[in-house]
PDB file of N, CA and C in Angstrom:
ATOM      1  N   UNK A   1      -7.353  27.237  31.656  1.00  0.00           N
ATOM      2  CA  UNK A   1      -7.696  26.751  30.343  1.00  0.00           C
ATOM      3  C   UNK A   1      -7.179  27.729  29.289  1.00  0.00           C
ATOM      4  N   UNK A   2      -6.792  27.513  28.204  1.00  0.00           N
ATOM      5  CA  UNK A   2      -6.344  28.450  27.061  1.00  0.00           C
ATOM      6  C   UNK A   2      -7.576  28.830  26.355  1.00  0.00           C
ATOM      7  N   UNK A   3      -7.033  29.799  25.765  1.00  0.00           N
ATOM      8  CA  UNK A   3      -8.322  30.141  24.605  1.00  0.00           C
ATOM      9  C   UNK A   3      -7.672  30.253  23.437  1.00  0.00           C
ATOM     10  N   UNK A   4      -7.733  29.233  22.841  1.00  0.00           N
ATOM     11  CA  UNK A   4      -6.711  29.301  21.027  1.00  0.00           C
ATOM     12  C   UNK A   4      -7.287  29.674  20.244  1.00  0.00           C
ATOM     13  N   UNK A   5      -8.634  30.940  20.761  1.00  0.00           N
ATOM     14  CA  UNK A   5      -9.071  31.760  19.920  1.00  0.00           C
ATOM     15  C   UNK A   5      -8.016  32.846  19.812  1.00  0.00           C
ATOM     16  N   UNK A   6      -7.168  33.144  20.679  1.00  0.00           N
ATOM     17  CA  UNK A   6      -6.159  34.041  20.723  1.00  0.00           C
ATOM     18  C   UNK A   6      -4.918  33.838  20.058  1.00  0.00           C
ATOM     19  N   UNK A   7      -4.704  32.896  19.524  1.00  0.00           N
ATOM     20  CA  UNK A   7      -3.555  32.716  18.781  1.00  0.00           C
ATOM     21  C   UNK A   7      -3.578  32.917  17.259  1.00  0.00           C
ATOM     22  N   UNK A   8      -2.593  33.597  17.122  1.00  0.00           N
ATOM     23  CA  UNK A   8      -2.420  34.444  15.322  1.00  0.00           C
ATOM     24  C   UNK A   8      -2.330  32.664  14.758  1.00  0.00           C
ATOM     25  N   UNK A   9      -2.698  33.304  13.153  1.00  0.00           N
ATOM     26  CA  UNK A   9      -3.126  32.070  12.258  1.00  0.00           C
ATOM     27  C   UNK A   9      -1.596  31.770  11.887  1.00  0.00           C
ATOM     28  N   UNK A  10      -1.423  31.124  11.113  1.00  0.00           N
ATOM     29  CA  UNK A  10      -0.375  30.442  10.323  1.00  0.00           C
ATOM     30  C   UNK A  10      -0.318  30.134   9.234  1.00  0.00           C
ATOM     31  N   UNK A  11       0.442  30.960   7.798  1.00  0.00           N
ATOM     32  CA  UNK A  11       0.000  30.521   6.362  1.00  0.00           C
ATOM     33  C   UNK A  11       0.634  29.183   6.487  1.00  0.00           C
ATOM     34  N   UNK A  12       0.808  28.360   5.415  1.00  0.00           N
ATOM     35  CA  UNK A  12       1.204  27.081   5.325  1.00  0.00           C
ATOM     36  C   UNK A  12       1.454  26.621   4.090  1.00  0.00           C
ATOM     37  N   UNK A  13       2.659  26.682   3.041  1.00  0.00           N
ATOM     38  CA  UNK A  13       2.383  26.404   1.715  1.00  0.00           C
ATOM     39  C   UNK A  13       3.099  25.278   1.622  1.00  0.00           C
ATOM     40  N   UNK A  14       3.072  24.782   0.499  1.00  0.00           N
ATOM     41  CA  UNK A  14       3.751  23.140  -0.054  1.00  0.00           C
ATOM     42  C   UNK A  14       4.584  23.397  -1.425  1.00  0.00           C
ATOM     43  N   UNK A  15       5.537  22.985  -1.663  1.00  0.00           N
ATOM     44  CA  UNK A  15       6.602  23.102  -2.548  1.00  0.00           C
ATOM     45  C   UNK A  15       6.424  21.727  -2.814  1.00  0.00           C
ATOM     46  N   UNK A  16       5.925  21.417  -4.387  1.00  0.00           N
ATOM     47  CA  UNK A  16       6.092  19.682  -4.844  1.00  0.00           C
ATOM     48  C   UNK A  16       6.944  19.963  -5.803  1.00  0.00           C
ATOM     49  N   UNK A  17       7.625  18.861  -6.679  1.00  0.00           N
ATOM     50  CA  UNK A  17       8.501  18.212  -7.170  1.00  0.00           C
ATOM     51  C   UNK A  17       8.302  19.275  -8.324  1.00  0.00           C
ATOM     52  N   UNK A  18       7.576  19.387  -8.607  1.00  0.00           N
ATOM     53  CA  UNK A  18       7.315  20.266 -10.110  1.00  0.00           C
ATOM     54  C   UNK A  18       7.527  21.800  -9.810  1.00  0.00           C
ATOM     55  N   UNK A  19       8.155  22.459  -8.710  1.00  0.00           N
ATOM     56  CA  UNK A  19       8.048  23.832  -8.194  1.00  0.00           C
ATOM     57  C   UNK A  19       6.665  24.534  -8.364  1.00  0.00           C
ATOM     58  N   UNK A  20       5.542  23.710  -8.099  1.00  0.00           N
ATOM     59  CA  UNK A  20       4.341  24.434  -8.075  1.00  0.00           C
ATOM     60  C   UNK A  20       4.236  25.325  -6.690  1.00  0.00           C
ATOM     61  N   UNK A  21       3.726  25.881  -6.179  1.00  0.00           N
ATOM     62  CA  UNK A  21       3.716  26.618  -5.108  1.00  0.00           C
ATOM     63  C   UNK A  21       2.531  26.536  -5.063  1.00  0.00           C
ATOM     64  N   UNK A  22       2.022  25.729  -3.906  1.00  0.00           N
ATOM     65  CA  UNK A  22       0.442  25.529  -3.500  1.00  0.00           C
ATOM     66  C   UNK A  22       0.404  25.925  -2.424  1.00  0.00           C
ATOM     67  N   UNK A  23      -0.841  26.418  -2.073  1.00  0.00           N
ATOM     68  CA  UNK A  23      -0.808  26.940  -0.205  1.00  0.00           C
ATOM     69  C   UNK A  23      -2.482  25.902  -0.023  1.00  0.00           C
ATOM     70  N   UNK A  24      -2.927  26.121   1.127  1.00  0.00           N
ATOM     71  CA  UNK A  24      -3.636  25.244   1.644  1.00  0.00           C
ATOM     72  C   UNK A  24      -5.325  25.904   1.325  1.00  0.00           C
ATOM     73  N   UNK A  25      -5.176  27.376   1.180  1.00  0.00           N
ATOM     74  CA  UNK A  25      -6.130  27.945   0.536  1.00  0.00           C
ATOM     75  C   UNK A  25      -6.665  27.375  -1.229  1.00  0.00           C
ATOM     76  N   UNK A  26      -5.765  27.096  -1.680  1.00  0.00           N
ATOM     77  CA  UNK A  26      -6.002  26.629  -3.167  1.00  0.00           C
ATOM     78  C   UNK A  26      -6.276  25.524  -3.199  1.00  0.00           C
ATOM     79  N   UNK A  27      -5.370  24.758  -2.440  1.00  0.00           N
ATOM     80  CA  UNK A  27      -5.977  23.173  -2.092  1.00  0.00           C
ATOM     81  C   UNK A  27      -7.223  22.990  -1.872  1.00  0.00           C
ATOM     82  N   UNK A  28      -7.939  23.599  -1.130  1.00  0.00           N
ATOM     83  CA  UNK A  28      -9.158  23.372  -0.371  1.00  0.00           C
ATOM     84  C   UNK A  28     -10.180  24.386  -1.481  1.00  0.00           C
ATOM     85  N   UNK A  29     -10.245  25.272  -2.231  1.00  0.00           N
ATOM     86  CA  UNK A  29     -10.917  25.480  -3.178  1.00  0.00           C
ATOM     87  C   UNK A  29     -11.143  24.617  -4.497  1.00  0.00           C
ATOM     88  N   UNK A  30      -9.705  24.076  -5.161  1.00  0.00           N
ATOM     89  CA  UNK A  30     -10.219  22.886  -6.155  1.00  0.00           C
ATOM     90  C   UNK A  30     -10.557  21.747  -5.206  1.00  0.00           C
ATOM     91  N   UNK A  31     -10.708  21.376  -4.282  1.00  0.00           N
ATOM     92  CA  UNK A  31     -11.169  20.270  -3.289  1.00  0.00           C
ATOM     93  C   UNK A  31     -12.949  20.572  -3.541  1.00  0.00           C
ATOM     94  N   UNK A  32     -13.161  22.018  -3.193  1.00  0.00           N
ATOM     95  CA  UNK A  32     -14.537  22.141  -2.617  1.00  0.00           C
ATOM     96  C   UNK A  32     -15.184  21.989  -5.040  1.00  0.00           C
ATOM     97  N   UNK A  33     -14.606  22.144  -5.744  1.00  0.00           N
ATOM     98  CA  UNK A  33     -14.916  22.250  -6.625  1.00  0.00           C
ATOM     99  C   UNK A  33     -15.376  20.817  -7.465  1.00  0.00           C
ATOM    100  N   UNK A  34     -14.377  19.964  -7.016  1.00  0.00           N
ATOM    101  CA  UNK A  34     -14.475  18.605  -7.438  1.00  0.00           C
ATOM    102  C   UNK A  34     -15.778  17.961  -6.975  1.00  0.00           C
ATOM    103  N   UNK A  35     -16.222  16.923  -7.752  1.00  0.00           N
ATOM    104  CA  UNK A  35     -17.616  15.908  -7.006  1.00  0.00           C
ATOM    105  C   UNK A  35     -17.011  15.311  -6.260  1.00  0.00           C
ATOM    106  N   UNK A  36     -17.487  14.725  -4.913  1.00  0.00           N
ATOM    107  CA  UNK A  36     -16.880  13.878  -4.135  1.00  0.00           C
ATOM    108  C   UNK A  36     -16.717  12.547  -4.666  1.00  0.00           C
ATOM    109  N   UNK A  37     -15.254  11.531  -4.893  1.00  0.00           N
ATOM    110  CA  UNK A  37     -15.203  10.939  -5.453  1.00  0.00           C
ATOM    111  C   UNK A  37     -15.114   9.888  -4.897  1.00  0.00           C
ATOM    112  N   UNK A  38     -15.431   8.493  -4.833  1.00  0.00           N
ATOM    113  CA  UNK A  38     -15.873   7.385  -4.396  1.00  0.00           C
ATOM    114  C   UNK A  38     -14.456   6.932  -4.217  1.00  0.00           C
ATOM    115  N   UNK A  39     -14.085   6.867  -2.982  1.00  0.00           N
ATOM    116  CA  UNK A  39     -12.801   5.907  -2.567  1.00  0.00           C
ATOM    117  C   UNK A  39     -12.394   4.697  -3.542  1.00  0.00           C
ATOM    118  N   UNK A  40     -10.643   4.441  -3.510  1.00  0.00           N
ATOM    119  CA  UNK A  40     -11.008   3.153  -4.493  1.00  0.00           C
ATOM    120  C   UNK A  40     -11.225   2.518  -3.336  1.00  0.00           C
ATOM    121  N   UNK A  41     -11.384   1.103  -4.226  1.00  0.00           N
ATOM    122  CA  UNK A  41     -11.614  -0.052  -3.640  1.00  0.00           C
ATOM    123  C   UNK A  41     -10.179  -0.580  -2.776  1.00  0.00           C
ATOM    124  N   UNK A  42     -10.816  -1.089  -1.406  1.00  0.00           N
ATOM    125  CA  UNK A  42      -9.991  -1.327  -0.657  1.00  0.00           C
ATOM    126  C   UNK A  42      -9.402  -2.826  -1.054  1.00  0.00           C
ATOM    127  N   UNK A  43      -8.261  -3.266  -0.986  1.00  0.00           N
ATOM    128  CA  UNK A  43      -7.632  -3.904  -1.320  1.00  0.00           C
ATOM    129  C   UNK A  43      -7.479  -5.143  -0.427  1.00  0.00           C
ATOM    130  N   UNK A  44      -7.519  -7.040  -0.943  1.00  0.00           N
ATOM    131  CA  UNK A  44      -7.440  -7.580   0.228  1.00  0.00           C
ATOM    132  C   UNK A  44      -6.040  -8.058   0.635  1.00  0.00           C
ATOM    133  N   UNK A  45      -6.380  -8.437   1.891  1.00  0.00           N
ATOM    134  CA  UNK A  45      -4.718  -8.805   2.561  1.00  0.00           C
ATOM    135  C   UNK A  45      -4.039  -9.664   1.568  1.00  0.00           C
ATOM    136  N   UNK A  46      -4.171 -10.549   0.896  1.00  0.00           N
ATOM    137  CA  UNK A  46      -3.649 -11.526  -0.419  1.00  0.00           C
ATOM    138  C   UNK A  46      -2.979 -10.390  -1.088  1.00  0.00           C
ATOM    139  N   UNK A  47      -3.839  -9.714  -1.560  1.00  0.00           N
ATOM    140  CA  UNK A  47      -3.039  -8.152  -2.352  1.00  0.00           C
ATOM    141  C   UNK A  47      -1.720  -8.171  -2.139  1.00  0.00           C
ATOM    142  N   UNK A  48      -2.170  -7.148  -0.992  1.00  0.00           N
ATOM    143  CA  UNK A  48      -1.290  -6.479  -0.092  1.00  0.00           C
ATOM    144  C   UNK A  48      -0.391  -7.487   0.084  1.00  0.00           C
ATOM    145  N   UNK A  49      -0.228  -8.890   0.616  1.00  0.00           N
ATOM    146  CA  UNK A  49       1.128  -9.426   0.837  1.00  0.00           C
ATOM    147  C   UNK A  49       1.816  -9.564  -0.304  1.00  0.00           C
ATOM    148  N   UNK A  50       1.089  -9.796  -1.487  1.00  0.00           N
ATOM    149  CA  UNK A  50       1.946  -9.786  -2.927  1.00  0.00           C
ATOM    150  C   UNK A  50       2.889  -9.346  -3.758  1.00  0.00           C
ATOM    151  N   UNK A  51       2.640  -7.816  -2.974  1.00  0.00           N
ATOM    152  CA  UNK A  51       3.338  -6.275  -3.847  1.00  0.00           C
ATOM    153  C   UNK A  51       4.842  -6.752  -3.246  1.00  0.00           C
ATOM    154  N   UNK A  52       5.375  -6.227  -4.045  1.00  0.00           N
ATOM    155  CA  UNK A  52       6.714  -5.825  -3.793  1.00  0.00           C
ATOM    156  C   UNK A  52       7.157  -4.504  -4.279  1.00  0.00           C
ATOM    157  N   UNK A  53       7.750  -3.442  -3.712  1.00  0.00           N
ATOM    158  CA  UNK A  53       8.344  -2.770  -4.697  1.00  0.00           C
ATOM    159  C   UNK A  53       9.544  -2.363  -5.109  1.00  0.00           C
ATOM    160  N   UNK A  54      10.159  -1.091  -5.807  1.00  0.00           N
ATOM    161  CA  UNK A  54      12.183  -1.445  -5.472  1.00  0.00           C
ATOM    162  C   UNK A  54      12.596  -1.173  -4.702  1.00  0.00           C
ATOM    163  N   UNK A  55      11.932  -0.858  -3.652  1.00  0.00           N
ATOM    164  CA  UNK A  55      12.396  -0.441  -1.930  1.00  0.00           C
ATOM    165  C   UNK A  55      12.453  -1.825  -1.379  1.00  0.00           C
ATOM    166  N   UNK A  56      11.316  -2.096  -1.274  1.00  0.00           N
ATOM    167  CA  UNK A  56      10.265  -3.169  -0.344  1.00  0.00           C
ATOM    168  C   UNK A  56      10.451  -4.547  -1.102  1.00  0.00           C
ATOM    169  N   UNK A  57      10.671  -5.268  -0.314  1.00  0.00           N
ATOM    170  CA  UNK A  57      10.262  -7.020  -0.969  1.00  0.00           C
ATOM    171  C   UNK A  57       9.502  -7.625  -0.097  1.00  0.00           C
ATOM    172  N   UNK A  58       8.305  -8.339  -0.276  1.00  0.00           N
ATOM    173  CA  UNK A  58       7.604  -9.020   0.300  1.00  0.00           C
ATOM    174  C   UNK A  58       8.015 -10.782   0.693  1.00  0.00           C
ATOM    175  N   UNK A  59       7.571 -11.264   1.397  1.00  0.00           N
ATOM    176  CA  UNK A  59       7.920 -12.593   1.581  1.00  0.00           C
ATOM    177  C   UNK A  59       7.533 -13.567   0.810  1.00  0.00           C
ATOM    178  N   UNK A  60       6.920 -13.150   0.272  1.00  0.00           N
ATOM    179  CA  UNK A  60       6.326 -14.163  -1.186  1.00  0.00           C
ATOM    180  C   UNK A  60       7.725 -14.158  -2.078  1.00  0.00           C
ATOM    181  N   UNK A  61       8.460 -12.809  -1.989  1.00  0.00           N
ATOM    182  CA  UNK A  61       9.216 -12.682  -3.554  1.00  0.00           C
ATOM    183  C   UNK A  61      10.848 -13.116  -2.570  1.00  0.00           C
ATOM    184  N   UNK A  62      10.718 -12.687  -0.904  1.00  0.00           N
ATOM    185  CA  UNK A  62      11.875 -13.679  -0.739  1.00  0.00           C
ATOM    186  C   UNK A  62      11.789 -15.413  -0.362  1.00  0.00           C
ATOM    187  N   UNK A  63      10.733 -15.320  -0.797  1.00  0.00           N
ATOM    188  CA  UNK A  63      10.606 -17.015  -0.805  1.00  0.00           C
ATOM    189  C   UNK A  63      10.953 -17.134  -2.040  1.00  0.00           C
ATOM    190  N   UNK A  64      10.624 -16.483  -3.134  1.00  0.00           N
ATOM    191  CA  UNK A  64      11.077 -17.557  -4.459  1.00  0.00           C
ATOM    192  C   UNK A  64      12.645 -16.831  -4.803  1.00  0.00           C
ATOM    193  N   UNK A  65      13.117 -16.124  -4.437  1.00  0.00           N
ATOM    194  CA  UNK A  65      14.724 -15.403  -4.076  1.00  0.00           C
ATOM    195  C   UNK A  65      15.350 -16.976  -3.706  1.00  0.00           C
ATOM    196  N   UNK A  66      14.725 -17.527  -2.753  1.00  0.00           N
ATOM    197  CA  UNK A  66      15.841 -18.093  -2.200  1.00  0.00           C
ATOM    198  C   UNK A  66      15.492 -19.687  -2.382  1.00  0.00           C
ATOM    199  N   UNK A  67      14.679 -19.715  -2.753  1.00  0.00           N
ATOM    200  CA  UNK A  67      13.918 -20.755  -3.553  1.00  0.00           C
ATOM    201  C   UNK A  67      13.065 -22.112  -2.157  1.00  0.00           C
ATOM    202  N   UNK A  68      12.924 -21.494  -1.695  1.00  0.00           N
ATOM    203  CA  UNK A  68      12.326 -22.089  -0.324  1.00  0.00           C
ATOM    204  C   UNK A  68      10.839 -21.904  -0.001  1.00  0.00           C
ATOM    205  N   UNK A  69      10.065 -22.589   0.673  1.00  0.00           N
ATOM    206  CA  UNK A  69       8.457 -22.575   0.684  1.00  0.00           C
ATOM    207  C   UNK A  69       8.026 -22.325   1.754  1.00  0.00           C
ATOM    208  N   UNK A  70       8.872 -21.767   2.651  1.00  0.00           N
ATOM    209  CA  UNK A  70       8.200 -21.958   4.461  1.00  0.00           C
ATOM    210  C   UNK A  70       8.802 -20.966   4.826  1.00  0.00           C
ATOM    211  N   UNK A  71       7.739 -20.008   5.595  1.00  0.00           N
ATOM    212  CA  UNK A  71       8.394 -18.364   6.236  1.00  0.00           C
ATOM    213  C   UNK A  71       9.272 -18.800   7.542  1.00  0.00           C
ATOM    214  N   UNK A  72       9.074 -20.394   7.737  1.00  0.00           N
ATOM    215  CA  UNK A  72       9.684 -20.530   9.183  1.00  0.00           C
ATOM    216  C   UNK A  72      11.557 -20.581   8.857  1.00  0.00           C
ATOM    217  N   UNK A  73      11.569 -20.410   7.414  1.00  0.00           N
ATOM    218  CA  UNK A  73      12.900 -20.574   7.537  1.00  0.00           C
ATOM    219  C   UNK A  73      13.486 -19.298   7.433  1.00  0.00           C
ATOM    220  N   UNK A  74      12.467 -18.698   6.971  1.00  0.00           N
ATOM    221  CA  UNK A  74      12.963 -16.888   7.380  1.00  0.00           C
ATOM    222  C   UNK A  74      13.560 -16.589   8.464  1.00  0.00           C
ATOM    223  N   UNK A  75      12.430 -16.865   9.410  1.00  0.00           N
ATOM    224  CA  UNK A  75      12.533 -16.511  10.602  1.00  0.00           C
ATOM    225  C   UNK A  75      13.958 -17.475  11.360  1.00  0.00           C
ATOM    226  N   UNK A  76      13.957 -18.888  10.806  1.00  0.00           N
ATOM    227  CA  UNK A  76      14.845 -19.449  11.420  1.00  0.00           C
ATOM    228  C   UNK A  76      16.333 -18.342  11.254  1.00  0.00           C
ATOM    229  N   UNK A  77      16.577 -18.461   9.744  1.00  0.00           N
ATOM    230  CA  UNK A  77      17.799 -17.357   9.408  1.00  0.00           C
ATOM    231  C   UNK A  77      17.891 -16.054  10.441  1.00  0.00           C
ATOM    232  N   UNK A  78      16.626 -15.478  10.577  1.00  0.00           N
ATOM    233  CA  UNK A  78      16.824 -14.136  11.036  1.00  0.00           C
ATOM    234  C   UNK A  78      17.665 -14.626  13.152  1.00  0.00           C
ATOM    235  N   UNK A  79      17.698 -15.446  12.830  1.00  0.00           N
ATOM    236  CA  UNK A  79      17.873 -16.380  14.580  1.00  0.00           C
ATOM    237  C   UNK A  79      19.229 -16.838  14.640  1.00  0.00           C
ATOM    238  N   UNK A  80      19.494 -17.145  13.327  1.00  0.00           N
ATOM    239  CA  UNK A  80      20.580 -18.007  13.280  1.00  0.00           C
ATOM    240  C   UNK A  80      21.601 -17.760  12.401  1.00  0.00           C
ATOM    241  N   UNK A  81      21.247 -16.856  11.726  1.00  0.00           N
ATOM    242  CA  UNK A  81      22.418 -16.614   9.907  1.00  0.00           C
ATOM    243  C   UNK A  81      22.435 -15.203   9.868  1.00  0.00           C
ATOM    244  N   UNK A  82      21.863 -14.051  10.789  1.00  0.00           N
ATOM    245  CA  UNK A  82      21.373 -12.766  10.905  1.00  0.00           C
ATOM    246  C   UNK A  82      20.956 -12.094   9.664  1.00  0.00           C
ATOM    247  N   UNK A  83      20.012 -12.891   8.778  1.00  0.00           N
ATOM    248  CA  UNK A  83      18.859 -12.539   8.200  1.00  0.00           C
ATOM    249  C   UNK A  83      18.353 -11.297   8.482  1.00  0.00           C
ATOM    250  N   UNK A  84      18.014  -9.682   7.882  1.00  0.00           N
ATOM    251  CA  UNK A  84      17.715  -8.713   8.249  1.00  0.00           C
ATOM    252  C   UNK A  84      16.452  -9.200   8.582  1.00  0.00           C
ATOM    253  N   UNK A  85      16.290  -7.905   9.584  1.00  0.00           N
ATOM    254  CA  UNK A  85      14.793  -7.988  10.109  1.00  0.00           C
ATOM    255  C   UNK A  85      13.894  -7.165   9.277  1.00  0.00           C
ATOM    256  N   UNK A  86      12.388  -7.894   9.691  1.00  0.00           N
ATOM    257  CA  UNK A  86      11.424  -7.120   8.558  1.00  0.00           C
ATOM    258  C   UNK A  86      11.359  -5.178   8.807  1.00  0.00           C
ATOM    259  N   UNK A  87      10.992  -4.774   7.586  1.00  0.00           N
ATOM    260  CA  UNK A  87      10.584  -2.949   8.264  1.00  0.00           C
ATOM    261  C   UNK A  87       8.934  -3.090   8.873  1.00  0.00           C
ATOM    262  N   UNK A  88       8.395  -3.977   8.212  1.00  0.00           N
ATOM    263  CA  UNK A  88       7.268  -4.164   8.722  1.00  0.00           C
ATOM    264  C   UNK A  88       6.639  -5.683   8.087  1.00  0.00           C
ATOM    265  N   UNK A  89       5.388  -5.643   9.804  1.00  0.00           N
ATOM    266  CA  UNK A  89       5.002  -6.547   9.810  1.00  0.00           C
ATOM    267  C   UNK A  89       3.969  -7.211   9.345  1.00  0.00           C
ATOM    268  N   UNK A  90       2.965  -6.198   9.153  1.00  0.00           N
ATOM    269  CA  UNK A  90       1.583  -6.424   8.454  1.00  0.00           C
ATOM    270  C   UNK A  90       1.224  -5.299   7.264  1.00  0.00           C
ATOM    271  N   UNK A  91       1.359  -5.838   6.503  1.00  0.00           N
ATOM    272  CA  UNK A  91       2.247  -6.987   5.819  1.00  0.00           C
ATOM    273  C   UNK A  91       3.641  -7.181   5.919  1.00  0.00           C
ATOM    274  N   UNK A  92       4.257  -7.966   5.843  1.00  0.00           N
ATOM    275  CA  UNK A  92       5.676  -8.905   5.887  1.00  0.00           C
ATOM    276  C   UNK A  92       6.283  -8.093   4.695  1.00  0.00           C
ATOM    277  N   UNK A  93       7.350  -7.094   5.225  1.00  0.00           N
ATOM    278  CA  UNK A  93       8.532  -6.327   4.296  1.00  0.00           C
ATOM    279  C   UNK A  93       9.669  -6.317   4.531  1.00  0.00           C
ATOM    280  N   UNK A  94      10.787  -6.529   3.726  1.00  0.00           N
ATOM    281  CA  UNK A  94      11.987  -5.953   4.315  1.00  0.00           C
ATOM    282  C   UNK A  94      12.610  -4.671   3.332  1.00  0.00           C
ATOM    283  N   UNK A  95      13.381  -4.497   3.764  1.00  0.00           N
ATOM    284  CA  UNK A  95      14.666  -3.702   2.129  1.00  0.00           C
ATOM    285  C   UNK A  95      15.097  -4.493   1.463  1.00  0.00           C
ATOM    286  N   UNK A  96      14.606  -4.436   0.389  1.00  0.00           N
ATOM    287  CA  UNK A  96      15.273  -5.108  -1.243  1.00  0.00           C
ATOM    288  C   UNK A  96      16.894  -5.302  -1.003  1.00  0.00           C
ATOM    289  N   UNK A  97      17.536  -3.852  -0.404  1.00  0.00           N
ATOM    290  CA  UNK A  97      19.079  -3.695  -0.666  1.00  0.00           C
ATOM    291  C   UNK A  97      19.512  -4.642   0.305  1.00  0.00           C
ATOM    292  N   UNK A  98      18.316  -5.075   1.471  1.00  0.00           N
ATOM    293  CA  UNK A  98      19.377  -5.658   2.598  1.00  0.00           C
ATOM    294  C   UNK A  98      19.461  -7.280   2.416  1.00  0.00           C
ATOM    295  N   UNK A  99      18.210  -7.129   1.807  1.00  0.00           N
ATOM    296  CA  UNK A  99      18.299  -8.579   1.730  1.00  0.00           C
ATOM    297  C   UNK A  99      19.274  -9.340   0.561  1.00  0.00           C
ATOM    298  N   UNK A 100      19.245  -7.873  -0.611  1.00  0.00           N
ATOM    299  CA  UNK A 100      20.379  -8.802  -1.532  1.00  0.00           C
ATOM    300  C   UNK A 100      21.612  -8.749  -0.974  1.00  0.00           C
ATOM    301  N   UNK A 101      22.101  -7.719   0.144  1.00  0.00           N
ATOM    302  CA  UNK A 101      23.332  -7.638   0.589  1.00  0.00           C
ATOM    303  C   UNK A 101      23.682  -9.123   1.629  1.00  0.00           C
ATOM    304  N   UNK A 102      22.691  -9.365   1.845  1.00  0.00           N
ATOM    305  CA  UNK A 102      22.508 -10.590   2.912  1.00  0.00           C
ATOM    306  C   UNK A 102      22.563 -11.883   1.446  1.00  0.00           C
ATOM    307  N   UNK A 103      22.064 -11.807   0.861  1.00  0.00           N
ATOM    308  CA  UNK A 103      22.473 -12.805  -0.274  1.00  0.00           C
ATOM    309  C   UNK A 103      23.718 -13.069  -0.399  1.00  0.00           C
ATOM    310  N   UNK A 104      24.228 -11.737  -0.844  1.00  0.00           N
ATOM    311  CA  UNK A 104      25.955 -11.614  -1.952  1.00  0.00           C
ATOM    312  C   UNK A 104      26.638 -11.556  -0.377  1.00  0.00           C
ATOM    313  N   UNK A 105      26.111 -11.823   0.403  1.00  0.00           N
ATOM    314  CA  UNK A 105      27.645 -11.605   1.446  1.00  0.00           C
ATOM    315  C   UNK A 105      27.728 -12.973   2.065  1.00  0.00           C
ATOM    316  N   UNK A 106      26.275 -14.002   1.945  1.00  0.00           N
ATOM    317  CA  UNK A 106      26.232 -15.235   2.088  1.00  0.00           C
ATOM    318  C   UNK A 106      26.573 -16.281   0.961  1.00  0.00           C
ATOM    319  N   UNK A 107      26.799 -15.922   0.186  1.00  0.00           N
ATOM    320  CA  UNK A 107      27.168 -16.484  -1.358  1.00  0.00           C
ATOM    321  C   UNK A 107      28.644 -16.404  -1.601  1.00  0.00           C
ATOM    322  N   UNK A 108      29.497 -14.690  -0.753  1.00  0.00           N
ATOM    323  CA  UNK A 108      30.821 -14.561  -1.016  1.00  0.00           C
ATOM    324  C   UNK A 108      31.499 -15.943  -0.331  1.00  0.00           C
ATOM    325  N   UNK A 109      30.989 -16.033   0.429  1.00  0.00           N
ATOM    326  CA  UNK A 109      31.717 -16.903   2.140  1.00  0.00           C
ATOM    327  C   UNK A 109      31.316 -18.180   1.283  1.00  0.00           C
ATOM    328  N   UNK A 110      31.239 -18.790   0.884  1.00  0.00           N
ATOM    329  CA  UNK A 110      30.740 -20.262  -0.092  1.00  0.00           C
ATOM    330  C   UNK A 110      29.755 -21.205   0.818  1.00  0.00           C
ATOM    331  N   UNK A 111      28.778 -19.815   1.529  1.00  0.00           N
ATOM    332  CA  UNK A 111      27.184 -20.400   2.326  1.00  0.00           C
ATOM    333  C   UNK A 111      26.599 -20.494   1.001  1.00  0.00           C
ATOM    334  N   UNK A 112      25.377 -22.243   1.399  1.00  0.00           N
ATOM    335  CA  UNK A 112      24.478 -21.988   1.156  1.00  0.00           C
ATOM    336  C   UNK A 112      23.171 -21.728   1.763  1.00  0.00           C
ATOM    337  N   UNK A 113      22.352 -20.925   1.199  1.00  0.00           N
ATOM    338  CA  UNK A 113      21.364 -19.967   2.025  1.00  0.00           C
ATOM    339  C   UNK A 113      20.761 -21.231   3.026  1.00  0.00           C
TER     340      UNK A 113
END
């Protein structure tokens, strides 16, 4: 069995965007200083399938992209027209870039979607 009472510690600092230099000691002192603050509110799945962002497009926003009402034709494309595949599934995402590249490269060829 080990004893990882024997093992030397490890500092650990964080470099963010603003060149602050935080270590995990400071973190955890304004942590212990703050009131504990009430989680937000969890969000429902309706939400969550809604968002899109400029990474991410949801299937709601490539349904009205392509002006169609049924995810089965997503899926049909992704079978048949090589439609990118989602990055994820729960919720339903792909890449913004792939899917417009999958647009403009189905639009060059005189497909319609």
């Amino acid at each position: 069995m080990f004893d990882y009472n024997t093992y030397p510690t490890v500092s650990v600092s964080y470099t963010t965007e603003n060149n602050f230099n935080v270590t995990l000691s400071h973190y955890k002192s304004k942590q212990e200083n703050q009131l504990p603050a009430s989680p937000p509110p969890a969000k429902t799945y309706a939400e969550l399938n809604e968002q899109s962002t400029h990474l991410l497009i949801s299937h709601v926003e490539v349904l009205e992209m392509f002006q169609i009402t049924s995810r089965a034709t997503i899926y049909k494309w992704r079978q048949t027209r090589s439609f990118p595949e989602p990055i994820t599934l729960m919720p339903l995402r792909w890449l913004r870039s792939a899917v417009e590249e999958w647009k403009y490269n189905t639009s060059r060829f005189g497909k319609r979607f």
